[in-house]
C-alpha atoms as a PDB file:
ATOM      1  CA  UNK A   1      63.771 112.103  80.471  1.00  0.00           C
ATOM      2  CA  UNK A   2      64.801 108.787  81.334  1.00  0.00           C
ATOM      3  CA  UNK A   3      66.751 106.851  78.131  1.00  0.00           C
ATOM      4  CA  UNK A   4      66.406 103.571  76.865  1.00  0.00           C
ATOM      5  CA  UNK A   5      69.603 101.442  77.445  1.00  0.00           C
ATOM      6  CA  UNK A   6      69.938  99.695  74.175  1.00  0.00           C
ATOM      7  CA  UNK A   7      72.612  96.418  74.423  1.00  0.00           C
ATOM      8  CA  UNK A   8      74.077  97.673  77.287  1.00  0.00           C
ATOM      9  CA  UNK A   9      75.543 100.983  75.336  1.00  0.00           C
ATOM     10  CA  UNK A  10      75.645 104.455  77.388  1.00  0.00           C
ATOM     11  CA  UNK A  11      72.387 105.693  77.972  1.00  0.00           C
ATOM     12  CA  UNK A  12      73.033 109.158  78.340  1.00  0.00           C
ATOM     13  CA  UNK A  13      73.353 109.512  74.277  1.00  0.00           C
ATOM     14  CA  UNK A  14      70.676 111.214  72.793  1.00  0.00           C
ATOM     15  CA  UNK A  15      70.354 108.219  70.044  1.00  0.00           C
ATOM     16  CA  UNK A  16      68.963 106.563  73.508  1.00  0.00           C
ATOM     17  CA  UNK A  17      66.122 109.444  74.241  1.00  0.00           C
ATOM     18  CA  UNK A  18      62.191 107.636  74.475  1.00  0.00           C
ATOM     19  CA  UNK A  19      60.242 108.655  71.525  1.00  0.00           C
ATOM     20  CA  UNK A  20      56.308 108.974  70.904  1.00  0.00           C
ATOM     21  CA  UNK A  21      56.465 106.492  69.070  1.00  0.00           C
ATOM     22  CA  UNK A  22      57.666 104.191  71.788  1.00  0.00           C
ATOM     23  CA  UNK A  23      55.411 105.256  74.400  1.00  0.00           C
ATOM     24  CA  UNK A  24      52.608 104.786  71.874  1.00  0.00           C
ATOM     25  CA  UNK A  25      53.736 100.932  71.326  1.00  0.00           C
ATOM     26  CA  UNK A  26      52.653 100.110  74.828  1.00  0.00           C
ATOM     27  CA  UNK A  27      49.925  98.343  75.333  1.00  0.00           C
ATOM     28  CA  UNK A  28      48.542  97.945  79.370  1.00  0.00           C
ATOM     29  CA  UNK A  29      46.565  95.147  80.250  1.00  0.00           C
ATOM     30  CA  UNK A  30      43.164  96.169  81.102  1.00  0.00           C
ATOM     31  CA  UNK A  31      42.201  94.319  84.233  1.00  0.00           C
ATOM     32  CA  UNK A  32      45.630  95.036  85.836  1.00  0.00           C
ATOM     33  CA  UNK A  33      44.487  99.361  85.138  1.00  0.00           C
ATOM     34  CA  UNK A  34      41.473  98.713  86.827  1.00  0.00           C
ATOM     35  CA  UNK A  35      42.562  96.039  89.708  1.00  0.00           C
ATOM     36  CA  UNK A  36      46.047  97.622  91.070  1.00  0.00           C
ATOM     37  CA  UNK A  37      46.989 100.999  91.416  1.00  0.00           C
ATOM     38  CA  UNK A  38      50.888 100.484  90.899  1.00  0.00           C
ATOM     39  CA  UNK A  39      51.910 100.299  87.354  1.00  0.00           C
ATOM     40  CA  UNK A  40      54.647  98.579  88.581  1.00  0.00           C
ATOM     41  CA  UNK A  41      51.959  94.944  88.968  1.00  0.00           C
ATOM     42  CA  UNK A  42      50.347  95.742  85.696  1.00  0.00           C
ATOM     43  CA  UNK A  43      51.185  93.253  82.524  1.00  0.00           C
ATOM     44  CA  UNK A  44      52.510  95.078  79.285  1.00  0.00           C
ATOM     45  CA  UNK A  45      52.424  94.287  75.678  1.00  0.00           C
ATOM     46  CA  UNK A  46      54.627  96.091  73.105  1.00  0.00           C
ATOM     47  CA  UNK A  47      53.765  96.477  69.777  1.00  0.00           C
ATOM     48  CA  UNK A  48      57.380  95.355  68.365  1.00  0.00           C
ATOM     49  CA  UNK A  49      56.949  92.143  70.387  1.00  0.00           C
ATOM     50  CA  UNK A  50      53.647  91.547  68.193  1.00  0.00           C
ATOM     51  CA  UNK A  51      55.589  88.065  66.617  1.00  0.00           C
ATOM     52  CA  UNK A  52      55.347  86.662  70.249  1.00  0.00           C
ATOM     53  CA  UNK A  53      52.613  85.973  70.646  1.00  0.00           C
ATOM     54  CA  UNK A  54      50.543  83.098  72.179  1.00  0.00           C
ATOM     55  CA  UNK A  55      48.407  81.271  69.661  1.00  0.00           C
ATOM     56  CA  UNK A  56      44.835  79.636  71.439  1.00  0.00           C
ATOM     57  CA  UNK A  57      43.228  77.787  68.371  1.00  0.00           C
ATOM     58  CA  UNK A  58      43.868  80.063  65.462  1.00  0.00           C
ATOM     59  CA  UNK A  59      43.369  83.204  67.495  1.00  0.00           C
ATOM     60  CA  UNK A  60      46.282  85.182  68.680  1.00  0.00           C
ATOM     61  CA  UNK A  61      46.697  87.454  71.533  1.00  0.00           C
ATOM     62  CA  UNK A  62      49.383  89.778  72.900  1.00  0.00           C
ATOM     63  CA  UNK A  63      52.039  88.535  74.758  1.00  0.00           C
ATOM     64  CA  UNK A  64      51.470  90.119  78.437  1.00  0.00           C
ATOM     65  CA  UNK A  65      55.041  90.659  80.583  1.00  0.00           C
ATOM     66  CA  UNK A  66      54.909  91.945  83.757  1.00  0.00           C
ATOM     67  CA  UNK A  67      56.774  95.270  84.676  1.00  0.00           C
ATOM     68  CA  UNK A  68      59.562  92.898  86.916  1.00  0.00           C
ATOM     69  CA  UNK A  69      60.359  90.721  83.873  1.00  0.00           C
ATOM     70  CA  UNK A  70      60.714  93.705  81.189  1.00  0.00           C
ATOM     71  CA  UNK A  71      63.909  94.696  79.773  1.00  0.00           C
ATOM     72  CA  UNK A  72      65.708  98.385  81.888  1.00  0.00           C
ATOM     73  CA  UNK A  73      65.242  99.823  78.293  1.00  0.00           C
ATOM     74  CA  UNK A  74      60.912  98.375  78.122  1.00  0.00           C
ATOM     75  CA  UNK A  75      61.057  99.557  82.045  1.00  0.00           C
ATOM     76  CA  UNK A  76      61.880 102.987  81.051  1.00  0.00           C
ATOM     77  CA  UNK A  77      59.224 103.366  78.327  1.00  0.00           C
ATOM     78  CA  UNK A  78      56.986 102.236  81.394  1.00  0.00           C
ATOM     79  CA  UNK A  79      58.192 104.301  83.418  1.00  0.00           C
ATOM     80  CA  UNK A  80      57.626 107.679  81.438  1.00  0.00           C
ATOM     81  CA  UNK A  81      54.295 106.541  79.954  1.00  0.00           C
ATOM     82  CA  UNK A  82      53.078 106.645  83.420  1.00  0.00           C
ATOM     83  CA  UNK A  83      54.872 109.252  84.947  1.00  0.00           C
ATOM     84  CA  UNK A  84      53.083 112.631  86.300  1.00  0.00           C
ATOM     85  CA  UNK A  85      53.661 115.841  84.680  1.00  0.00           C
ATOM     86  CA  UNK A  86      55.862 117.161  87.369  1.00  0.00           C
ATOM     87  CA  UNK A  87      58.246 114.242  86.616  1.00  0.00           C
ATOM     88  CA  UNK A  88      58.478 115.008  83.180  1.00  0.00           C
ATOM     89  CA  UNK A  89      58.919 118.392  83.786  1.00  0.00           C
ATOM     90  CA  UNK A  90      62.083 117.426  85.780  1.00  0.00           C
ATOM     91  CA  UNK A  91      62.953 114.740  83.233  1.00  0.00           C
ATOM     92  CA  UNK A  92      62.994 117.547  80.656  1.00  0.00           C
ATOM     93  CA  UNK A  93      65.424 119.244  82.427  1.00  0.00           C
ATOM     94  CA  UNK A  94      67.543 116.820  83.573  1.00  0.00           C
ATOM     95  CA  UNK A  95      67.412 114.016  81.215  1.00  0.00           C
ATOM     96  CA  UNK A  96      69.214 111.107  84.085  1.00  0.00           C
ATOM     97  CA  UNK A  97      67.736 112.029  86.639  1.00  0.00           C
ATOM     98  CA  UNK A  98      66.863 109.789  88.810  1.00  0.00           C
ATOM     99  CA  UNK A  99      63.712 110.367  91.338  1.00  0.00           C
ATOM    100  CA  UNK A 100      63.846 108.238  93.799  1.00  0.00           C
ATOM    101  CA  UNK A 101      60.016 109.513  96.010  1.00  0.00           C
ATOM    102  CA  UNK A 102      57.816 111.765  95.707  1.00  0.00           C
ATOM    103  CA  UNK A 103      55.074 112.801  97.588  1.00  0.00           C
ATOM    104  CA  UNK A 104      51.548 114.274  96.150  1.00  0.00           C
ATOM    105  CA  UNK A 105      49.573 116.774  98.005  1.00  0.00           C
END
């Protein structure tokens, strides 16, 4: 299971490890899900960045980032929300593993 690297401390301690409650906080924009097929072009908005946001009028709405300007540790969380089940499985594992391709049959 990839780990969130918090200030630049090892990532391979289990304080590190991506919670439910992170992947929940992830919010995809909906006309990236339904335009591209790579996560990686999608915009994301996190719950705990809910005090950025842009203000139009009095209205406010979520501050989009896209996947190349997130944070590694946001990146991850990315990463494993979208993953397929046979990467988690390996994740689960082997918690650093890196997978670098895969194909699907």
């Amino acid at each position: 299971m990839p780990t969130r690297d918090k200030n630049n401390t090892d990532s391979s301690n289990a304080t590190n490890q991506i919670t439910k409650a992170d992947l929940d906080q992830v919010t995809i924009h909906p006309d990236d899900k339904l335009n591209y097929d790579d996560f990686r072009r999608w915009r994301y908005s996190f719950a705990s960045d809910s005090h950025k946001t842009t203000s139009n009028s009095n209205n406010t709405a979520p501050a989009w980032i896209p996947f190349f300007r997130l944070s590694d540790g946001q990146k991850a969380i990315v990463q494993m929300k979208n993953a397929n089940s046979l990467k988690l499985a390996i994740w689960s594992l082997w918690p650093n593993a890196s997978i670098q391709e895969m194909e699907e049959n």
